[in-house]
N, C-alpha and C. Protein backbone atom coordinates (compact mmCIF):
# COMPACT_ATOMS: atom_id res chain seq x y z
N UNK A 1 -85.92 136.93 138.68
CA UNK A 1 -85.78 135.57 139.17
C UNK A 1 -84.42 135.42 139.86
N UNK A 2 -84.15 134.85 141.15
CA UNK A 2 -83.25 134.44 141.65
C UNK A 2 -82.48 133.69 141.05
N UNK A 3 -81.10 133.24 141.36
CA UNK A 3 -80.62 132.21 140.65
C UNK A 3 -79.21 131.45 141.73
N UNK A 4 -79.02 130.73 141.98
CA UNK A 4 -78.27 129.80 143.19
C UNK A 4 -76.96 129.96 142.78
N UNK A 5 -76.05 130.35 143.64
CA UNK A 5 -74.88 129.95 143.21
C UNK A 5 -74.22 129.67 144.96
N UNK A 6 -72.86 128.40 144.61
CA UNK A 6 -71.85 127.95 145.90
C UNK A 6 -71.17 129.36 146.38
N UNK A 7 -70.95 128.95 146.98
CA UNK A 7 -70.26 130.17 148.14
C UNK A 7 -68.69 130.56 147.45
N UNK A 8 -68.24 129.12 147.29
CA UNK A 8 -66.97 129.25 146.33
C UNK A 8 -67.09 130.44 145.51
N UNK A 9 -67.53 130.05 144.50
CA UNK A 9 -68.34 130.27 143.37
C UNK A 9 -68.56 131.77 143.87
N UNK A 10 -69.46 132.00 144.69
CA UNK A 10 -69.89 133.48 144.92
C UNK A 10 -68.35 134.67 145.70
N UNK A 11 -68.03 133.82 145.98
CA UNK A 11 -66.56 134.42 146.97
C UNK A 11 -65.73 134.98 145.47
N UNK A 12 -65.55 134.57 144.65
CA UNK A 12 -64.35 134.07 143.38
C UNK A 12 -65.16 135.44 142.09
N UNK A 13 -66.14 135.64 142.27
CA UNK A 13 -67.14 136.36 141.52
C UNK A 13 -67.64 137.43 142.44
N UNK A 14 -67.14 137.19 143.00
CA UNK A 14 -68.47 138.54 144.21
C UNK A 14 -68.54 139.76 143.46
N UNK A 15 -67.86 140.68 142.32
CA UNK A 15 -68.15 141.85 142.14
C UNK A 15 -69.08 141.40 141.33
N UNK A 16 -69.25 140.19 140.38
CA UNK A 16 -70.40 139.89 139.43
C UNK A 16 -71.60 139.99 140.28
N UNK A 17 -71.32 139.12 141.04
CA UNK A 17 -72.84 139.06 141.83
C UNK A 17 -73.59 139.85 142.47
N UNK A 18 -72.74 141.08 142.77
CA UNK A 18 -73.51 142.42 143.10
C UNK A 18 -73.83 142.99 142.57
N UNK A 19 -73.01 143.04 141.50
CA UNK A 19 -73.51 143.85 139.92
C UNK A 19 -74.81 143.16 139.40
N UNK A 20 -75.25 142.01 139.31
CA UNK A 20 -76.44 140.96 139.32
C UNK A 20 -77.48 141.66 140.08
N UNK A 21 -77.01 141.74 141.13
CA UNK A 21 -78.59 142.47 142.25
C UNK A 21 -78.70 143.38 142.06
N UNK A 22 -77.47 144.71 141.79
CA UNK A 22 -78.04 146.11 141.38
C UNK A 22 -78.77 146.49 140.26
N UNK A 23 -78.65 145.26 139.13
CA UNK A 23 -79.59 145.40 137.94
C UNK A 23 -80.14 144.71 137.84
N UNK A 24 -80.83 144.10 139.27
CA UNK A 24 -82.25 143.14 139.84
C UNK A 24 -82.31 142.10 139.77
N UNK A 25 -81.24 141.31 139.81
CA UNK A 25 -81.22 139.80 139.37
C UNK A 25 -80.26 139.52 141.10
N UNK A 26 -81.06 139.23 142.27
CA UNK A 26 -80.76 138.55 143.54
C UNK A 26 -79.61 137.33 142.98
N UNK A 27 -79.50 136.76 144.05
CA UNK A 27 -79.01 135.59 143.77
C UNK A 27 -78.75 134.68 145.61
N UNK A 28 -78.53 133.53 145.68
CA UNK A 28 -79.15 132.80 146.92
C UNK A 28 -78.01 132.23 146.66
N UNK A 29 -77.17 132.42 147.81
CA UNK A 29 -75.80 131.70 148.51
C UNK A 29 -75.77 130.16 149.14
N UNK A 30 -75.08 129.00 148.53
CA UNK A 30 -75.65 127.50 148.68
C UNK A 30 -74.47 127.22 149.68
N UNK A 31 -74.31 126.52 150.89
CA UNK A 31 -72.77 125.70 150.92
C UNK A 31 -73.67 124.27 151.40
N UNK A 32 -72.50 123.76 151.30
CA UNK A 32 -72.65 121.96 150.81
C UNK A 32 -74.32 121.98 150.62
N UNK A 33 -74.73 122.96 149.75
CA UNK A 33 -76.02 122.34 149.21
C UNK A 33 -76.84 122.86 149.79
N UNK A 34 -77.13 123.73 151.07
CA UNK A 34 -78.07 124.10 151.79
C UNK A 34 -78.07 125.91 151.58
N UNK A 35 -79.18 126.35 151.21
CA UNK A 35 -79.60 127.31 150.77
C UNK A 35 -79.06 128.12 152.38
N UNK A 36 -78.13 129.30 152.33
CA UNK A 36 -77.22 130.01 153.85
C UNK A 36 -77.48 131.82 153.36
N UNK A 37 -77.82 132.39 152.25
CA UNK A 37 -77.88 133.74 152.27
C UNK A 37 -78.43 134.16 151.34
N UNK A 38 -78.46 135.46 151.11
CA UNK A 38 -79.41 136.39 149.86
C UNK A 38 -78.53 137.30 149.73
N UNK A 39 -78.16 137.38 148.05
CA UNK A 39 -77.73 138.54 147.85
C UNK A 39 -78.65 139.79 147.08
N UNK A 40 -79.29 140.82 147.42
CA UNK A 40 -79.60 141.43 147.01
C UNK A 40 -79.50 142.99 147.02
N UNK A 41 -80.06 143.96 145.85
CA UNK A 41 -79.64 144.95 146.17
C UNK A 41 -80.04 145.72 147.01
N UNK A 42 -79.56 146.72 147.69
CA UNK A 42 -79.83 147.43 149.22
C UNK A 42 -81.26 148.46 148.57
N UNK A 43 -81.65 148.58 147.39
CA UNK A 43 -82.92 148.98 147.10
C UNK A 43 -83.87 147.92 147.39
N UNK A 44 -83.80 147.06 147.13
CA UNK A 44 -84.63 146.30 147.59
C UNK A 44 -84.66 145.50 149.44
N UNK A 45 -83.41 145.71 149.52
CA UNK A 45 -83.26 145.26 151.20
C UNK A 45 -84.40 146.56 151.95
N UNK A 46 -84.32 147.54 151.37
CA UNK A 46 -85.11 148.66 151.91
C UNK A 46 -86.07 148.40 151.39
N UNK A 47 -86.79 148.12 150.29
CA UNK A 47 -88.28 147.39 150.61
C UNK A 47 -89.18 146.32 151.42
N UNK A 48 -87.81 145.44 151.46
CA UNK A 48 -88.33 144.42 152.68
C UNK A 48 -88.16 144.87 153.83
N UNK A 49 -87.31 145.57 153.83
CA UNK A 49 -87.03 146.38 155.55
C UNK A 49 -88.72 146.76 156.07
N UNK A 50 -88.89 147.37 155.41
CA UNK A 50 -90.00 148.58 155.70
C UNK A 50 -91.24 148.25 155.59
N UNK A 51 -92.04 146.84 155.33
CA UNK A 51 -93.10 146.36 155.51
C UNK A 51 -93.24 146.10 156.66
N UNK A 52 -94.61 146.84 156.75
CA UNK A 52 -95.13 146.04 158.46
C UNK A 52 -95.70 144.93 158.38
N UNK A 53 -95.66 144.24 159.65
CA UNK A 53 -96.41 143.15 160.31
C UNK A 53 -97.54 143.20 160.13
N UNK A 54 -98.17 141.84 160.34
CA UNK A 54 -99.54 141.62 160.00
C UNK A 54 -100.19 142.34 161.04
N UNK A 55 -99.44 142.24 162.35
CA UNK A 55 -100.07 143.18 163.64
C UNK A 55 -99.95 144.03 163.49
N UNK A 56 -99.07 144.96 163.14
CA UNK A 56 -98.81 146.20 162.88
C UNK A 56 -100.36 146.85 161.45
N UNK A 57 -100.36 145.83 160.57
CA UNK A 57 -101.34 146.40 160.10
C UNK A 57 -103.04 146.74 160.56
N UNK A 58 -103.02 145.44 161.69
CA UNK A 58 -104.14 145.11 162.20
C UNK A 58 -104.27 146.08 162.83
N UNK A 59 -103.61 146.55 164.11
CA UNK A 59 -103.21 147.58 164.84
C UNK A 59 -103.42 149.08 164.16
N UNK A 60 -103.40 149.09 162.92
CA UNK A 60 -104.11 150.50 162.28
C UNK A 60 -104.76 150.63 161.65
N UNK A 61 -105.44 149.66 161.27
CA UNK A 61 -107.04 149.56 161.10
C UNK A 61 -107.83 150.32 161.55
N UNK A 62 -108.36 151.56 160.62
CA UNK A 62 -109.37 152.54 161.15
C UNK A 62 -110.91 152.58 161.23
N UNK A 63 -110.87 151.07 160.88
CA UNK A 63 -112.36 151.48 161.21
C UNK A 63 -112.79 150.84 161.82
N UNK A 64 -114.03 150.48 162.73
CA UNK A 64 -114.81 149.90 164.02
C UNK A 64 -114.71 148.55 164.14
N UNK A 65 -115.02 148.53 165.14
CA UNK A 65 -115.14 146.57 165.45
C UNK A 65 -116.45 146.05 164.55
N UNK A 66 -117.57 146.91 164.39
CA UNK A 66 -118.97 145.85 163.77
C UNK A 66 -118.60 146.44 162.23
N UNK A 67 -117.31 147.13 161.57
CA UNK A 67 -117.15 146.97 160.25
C UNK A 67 -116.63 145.65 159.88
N UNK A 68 -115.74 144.74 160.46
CA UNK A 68 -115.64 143.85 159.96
C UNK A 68 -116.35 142.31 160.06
N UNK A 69 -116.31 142.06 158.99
CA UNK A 69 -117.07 140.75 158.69
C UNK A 69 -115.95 139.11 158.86
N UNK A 70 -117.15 138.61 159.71
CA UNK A 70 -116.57 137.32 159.89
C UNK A 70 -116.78 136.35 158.36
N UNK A 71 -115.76 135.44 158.08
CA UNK A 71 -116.46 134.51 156.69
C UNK A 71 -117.10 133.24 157.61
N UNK A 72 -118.41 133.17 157.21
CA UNK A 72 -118.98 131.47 157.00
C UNK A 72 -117.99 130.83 156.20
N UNK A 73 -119.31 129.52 156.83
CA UNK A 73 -118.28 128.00 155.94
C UNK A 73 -118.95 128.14 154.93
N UNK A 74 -119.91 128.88 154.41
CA UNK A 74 -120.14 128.51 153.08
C UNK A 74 -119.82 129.76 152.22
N UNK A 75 -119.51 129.42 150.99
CA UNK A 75 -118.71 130.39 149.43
C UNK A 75 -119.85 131.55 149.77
N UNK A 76 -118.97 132.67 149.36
CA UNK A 76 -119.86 133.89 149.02
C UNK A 76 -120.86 134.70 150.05
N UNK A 77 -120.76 133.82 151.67
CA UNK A 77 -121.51 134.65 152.55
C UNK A 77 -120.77 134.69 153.68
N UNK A 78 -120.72 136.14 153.94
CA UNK A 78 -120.08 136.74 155.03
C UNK A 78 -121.51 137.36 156.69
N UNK A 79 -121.03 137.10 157.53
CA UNK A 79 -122.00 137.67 158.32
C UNK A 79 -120.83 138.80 159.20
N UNK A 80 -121.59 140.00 159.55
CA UNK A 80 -121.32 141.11 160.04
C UNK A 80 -120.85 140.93 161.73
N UNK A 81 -119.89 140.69 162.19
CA UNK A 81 -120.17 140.51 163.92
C UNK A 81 -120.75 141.75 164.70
């Protein structure tokens, strides 16, 4: 879980707060109140790095155009295009 702290606050502490993200606890940088940064650890900056796009996934999609199914408006039935 994230947890908020002022910039003050994070400036005055900063070795805590890295030490916080390297043993998985982020934390979200506030000034006058408005949520301005993320601290987290660079293991995890490299997980968000490295997800693709929704296009990017679409884009490698291996299988045919009449494999996928369009959804109806109604629950539980799909028709084939």
């Amino acid at each position: 879980m994230m947890k908020e702290i002022q910039l003050r606050d994070a400036k005055a502490t900063f070795s805590a707060v890295v030490d916080q993200a390297v043993s998985g606890t982020p934390s979200i940088i506030t000034r006058h109140g408005r949520k301005e940064a993320v601290v987290l650890s660079y293991e995890d900056y490299e997980k968000l790095a490295h997800v693709p796009s929704f296009g990017q996934l679409l884009a490698a999609y291996p299988g045919d155009e009449d494999t996928i199914t369009e959804r109806s408006d109604k629950p539980g039935r799909d028709v084939a295009l």
